[in-house]
PDB file of N, CA and C in Angstrom:
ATOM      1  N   UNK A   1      31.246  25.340  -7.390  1.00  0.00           N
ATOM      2  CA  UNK A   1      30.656  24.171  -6.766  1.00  0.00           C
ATOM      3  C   UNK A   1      29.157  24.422  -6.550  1.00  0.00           C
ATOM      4  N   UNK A   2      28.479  23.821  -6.978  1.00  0.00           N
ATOM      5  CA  UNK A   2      26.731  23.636  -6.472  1.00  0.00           C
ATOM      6  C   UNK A   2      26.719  22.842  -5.395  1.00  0.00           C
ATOM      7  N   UNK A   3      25.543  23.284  -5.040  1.00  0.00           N
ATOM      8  CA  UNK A   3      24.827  22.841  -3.625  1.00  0.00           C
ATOM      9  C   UNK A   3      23.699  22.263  -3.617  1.00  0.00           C
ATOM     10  N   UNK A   4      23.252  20.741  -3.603  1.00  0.00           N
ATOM     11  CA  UNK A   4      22.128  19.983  -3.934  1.00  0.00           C
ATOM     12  C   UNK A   4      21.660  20.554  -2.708  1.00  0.00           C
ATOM     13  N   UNK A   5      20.354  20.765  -2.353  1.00  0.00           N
ATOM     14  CA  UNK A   5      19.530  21.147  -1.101  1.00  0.00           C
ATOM     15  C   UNK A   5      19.267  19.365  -0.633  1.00  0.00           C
ATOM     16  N   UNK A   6      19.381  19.371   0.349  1.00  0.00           N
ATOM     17  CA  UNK A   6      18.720  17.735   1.232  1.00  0.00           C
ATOM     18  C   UNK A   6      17.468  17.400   0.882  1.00  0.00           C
ATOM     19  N   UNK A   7      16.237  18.429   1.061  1.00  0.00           N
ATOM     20  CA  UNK A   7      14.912  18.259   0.433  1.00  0.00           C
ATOM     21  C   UNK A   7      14.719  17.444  -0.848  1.00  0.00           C
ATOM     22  N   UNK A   8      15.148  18.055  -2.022  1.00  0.00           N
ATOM     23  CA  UNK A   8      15.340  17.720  -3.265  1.00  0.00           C
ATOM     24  C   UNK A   8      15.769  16.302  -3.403  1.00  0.00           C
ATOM     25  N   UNK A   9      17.128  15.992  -2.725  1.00  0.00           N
ATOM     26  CA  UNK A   9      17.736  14.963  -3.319  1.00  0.00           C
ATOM     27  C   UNK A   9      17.052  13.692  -2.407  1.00  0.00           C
ATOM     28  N   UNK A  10      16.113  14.193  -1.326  1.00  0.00           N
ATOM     29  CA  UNK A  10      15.316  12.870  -0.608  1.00  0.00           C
ATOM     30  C   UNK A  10      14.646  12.871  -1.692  1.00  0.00           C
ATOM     31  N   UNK A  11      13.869  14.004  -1.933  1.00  0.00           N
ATOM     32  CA  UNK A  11      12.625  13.742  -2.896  1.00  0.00           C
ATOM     33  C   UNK A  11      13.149  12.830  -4.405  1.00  0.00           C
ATOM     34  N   UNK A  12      14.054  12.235  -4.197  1.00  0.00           N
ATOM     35  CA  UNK A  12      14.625  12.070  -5.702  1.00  0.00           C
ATOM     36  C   UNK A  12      13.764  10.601  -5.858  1.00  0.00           C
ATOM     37  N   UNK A  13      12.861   9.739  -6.904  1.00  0.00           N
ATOM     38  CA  UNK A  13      12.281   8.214  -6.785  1.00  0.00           C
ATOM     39  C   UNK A  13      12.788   7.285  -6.224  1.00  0.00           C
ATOM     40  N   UNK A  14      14.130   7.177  -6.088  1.00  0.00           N
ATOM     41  CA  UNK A  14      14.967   6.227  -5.642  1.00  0.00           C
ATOM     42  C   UNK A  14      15.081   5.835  -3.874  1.00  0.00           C
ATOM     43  N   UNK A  15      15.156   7.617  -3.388  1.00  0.00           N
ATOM     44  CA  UNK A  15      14.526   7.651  -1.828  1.00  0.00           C
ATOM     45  C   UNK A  15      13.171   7.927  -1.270  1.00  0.00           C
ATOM     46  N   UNK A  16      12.205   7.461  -2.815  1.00  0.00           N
ATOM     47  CA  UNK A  16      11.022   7.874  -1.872  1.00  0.00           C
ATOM     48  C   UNK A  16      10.542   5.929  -1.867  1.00  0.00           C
ATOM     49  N   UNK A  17       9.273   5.426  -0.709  1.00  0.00           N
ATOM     50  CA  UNK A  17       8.983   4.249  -0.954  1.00  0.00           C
ATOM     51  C   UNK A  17       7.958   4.246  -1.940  1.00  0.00           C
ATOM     52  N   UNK A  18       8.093   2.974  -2.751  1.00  0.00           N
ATOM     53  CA  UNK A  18       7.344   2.351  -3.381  1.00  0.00           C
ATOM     54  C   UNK A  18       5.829   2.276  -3.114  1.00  0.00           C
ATOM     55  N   UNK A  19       5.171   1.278  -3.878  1.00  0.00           N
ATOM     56  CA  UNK A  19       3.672   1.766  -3.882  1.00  0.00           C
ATOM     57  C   UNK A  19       3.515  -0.014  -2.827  1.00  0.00           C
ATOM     58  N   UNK A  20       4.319  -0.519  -2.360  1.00  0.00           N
ATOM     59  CA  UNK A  20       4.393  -1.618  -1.395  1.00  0.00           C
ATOM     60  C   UNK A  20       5.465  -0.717  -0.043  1.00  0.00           C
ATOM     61  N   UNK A  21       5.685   0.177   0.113  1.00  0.00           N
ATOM     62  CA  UNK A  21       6.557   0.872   1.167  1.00  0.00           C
ATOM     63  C   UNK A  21       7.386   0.440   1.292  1.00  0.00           C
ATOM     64  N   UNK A  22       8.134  -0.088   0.174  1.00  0.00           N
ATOM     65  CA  UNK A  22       9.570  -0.655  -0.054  1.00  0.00           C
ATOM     66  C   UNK A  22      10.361   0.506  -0.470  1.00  0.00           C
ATOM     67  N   UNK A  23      11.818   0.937   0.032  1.00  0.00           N
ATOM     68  CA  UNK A  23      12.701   1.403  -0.696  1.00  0.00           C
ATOM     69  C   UNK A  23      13.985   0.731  -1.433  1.00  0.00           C
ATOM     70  N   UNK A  24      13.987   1.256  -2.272  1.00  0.00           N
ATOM     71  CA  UNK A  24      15.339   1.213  -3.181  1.00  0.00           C
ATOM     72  C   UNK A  24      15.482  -0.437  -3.297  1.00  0.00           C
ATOM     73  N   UNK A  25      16.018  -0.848  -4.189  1.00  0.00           N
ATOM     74  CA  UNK A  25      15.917  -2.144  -4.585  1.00  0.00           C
ATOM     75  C   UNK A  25      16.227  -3.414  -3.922  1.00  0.00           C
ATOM     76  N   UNK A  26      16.182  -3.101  -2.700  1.00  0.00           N
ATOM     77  CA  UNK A  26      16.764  -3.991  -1.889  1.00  0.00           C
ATOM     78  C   UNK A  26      15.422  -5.039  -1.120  1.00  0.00           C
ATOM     79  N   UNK A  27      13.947  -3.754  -1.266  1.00  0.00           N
ATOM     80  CA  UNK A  27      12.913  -4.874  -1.200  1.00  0.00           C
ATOM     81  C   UNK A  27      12.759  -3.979   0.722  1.00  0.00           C
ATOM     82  N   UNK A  28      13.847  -3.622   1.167  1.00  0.00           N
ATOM     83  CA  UNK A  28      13.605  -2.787   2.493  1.00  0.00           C
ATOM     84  C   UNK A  28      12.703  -2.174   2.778  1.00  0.00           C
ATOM     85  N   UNK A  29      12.516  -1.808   4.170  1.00  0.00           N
ATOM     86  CA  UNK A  29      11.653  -1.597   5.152  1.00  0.00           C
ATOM     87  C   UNK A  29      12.099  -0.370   5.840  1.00  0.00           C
ATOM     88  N   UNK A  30      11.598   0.868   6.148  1.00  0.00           N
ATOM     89  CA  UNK A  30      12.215   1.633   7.151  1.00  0.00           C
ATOM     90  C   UNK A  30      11.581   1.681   8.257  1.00  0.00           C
ATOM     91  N   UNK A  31      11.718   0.341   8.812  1.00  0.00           N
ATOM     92  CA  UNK A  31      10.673  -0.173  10.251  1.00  0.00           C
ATOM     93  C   UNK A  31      11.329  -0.699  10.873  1.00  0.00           C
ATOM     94  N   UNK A  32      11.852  -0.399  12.504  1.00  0.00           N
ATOM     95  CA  UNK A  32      12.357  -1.108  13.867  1.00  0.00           C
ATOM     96  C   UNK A  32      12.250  -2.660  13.328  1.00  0.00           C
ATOM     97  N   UNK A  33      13.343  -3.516  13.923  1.00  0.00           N
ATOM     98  CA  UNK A  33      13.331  -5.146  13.655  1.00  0.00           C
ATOM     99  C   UNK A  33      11.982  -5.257  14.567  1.00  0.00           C
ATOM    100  N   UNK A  34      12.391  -4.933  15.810  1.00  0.00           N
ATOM    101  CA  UNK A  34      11.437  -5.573  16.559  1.00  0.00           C
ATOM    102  C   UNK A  34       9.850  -5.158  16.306  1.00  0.00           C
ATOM    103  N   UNK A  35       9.662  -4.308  14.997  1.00  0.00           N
ATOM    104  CA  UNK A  35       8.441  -4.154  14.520  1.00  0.00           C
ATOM    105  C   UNK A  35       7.562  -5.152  13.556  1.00  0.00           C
ATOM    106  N   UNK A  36       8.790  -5.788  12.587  1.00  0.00           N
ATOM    107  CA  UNK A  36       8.720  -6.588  11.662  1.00  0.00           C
ATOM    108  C   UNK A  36       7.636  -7.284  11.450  1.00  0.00           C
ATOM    109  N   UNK A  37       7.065  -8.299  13.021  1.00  0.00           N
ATOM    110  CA  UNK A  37       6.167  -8.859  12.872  1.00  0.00           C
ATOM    111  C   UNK A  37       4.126  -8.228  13.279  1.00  0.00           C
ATOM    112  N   UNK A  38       4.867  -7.109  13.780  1.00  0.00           N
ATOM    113  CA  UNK A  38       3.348  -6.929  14.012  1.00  0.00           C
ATOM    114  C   UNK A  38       2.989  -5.897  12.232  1.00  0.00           C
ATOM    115  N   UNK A  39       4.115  -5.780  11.957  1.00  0.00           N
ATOM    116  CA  UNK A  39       3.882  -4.650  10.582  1.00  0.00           C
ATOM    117  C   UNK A  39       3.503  -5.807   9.219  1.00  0.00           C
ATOM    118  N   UNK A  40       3.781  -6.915   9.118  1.00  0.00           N
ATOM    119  CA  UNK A  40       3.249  -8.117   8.565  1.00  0.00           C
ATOM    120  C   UNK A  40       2.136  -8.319   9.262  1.00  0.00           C
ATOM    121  N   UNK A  41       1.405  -8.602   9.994  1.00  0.00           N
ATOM    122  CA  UNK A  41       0.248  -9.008  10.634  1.00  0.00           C
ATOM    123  C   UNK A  41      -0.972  -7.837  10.452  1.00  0.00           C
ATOM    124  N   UNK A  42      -0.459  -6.741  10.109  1.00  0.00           N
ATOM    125  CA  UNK A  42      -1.294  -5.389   9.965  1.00  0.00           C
ATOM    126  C   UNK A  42      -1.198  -5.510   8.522  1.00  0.00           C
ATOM    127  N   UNK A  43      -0.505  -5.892   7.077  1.00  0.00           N
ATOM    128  CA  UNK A  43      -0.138  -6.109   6.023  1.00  0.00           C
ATOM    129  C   UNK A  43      -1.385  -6.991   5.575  1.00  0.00           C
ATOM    130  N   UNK A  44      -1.225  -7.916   6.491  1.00  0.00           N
ATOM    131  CA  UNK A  44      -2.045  -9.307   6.117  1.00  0.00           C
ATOM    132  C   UNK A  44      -3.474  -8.983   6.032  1.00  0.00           C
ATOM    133  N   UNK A  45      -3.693  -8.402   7.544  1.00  0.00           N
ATOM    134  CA  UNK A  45      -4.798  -7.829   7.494  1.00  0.00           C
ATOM    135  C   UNK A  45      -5.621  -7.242   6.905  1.00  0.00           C
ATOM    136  N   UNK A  46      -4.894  -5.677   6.403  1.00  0.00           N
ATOM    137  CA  UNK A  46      -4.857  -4.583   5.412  1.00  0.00           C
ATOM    138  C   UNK A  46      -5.869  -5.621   3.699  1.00  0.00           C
ATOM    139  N   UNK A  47      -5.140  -6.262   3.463  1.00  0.00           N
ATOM    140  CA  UNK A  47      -5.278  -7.266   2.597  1.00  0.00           C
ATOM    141  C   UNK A  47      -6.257  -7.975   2.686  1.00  0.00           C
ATOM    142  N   UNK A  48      -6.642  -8.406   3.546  1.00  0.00           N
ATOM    143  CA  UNK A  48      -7.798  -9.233   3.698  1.00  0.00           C
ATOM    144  C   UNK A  48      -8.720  -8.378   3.470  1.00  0.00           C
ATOM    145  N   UNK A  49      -9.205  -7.435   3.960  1.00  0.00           N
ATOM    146  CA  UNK A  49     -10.088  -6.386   3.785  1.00  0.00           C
ATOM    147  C   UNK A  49     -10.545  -6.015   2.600  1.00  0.00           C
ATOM    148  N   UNK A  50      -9.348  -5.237   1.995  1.00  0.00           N
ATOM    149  CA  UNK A  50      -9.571  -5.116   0.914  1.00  0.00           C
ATOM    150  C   UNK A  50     -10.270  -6.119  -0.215  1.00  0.00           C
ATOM    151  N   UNK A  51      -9.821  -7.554  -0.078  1.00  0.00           N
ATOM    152  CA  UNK A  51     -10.294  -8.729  -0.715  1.00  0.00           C
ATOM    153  C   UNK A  51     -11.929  -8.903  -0.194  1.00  0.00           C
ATOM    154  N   UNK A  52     -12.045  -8.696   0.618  1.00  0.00           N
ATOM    155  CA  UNK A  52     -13.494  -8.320   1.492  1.00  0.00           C
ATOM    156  C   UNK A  52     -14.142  -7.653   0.876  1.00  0.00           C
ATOM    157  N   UNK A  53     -13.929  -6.106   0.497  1.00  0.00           N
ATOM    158  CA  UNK A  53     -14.016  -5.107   0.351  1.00  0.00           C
ATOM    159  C   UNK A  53     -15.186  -5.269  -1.127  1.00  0.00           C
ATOM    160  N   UNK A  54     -13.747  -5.600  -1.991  1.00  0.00           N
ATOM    161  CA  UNK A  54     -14.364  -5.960  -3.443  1.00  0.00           C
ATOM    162  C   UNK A  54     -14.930  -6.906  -3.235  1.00  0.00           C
ATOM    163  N   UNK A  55     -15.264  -8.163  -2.825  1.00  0.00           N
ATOM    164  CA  UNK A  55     -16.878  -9.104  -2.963  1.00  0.00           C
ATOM    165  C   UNK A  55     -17.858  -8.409  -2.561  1.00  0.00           C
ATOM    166  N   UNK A  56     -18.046  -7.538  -1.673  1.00  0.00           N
ATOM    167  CA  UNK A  56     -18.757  -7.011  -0.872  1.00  0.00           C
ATOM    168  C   UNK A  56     -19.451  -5.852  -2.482  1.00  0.00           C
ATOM    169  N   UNK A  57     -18.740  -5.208  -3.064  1.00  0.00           N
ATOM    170  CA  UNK A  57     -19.005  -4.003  -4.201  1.00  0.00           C
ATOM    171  C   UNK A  57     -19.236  -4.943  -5.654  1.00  0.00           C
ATOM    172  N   UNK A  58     -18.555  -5.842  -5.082  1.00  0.00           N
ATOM    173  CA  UNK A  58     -19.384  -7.018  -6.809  1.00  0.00           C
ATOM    174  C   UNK A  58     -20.499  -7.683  -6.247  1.00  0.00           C
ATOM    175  N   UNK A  59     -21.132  -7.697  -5.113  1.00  0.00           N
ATOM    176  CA  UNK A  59     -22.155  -8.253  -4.708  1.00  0.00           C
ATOM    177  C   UNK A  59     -23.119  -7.234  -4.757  1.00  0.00           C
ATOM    178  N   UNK A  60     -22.893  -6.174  -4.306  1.00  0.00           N
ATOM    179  CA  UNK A  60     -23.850  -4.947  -4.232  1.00  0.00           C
ATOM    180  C   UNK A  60     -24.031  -4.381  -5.680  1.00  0.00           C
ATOM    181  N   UNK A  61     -23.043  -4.511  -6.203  1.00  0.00           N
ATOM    182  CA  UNK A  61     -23.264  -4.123  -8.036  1.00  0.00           C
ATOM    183  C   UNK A  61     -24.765  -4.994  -8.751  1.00  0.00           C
ATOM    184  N   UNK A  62     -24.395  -6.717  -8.150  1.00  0.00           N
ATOM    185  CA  UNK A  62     -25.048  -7.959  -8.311  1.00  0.00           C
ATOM    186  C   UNK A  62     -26.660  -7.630  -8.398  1.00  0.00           C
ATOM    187  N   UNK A  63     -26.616  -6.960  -7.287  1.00  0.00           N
ATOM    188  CA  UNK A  63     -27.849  -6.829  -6.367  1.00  0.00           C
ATOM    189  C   UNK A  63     -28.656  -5.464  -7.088  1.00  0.00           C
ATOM    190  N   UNK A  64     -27.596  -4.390  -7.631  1.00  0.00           N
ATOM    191  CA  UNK A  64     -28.475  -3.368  -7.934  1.00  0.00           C
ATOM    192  C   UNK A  64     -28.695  -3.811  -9.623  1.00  0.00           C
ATOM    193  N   UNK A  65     -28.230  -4.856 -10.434  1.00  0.00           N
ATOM    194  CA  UNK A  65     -28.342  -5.511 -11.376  1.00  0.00           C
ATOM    195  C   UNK A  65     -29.564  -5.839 -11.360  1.00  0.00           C
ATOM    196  N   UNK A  66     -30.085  -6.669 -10.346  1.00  0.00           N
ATOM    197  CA  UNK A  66     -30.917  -7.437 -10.303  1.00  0.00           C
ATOM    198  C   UNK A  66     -32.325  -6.673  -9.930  1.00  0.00           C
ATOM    199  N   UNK A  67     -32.330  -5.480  -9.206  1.00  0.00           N
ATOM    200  CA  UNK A  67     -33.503  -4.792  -8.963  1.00  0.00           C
ATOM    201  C   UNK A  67     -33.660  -4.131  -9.948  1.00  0.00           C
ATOM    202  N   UNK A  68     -32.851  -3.428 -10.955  1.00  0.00           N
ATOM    203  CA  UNK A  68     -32.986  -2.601 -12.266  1.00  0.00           C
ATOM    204  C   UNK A  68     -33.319  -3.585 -13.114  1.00  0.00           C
ATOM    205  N   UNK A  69     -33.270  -4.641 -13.221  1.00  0.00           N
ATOM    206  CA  UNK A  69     -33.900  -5.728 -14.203  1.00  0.00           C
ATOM    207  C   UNK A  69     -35.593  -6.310 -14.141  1.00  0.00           C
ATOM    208  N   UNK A  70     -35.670  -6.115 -12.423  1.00  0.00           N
ATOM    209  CA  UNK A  70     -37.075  -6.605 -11.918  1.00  0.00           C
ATOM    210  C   UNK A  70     -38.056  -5.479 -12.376  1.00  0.00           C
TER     211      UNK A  70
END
């Protein structure tokens, strides 16, 4: 009989989360219910930023365009 070690078989793709912190195909969460909504509201957020983020680095790209041209 073999002995899978616990380490290993967490580490297996299936139990690790996704690149959205989803596990396993169910689209799940390993977050308290009563977390649900502030962990969406920090999501949303997260997101916005980022969308921020990049206008902010295509504007500054814009800008160093425009002085290397002058």
């Amino acid at each position: 009989m073999t002995h899978t070690p616990l380490l290993s078989s967490f580490q297996s793709t299936a139990e690790r989360p996704n690149a959205q912190g989803r596990f396993r195909g169910f689209g799940s969460k390993y977050v308290p219910q009563m977390r649900m909504n502030t962990l969406a509201e920090l999501e949303t957020a997260y997101q916005q930023l980022r969308k921020m983020r990049c206008v902010f680095l295509l504007s500054l790209c814009f800008l160093k365009m425009i002085i290397k041209d002058s």
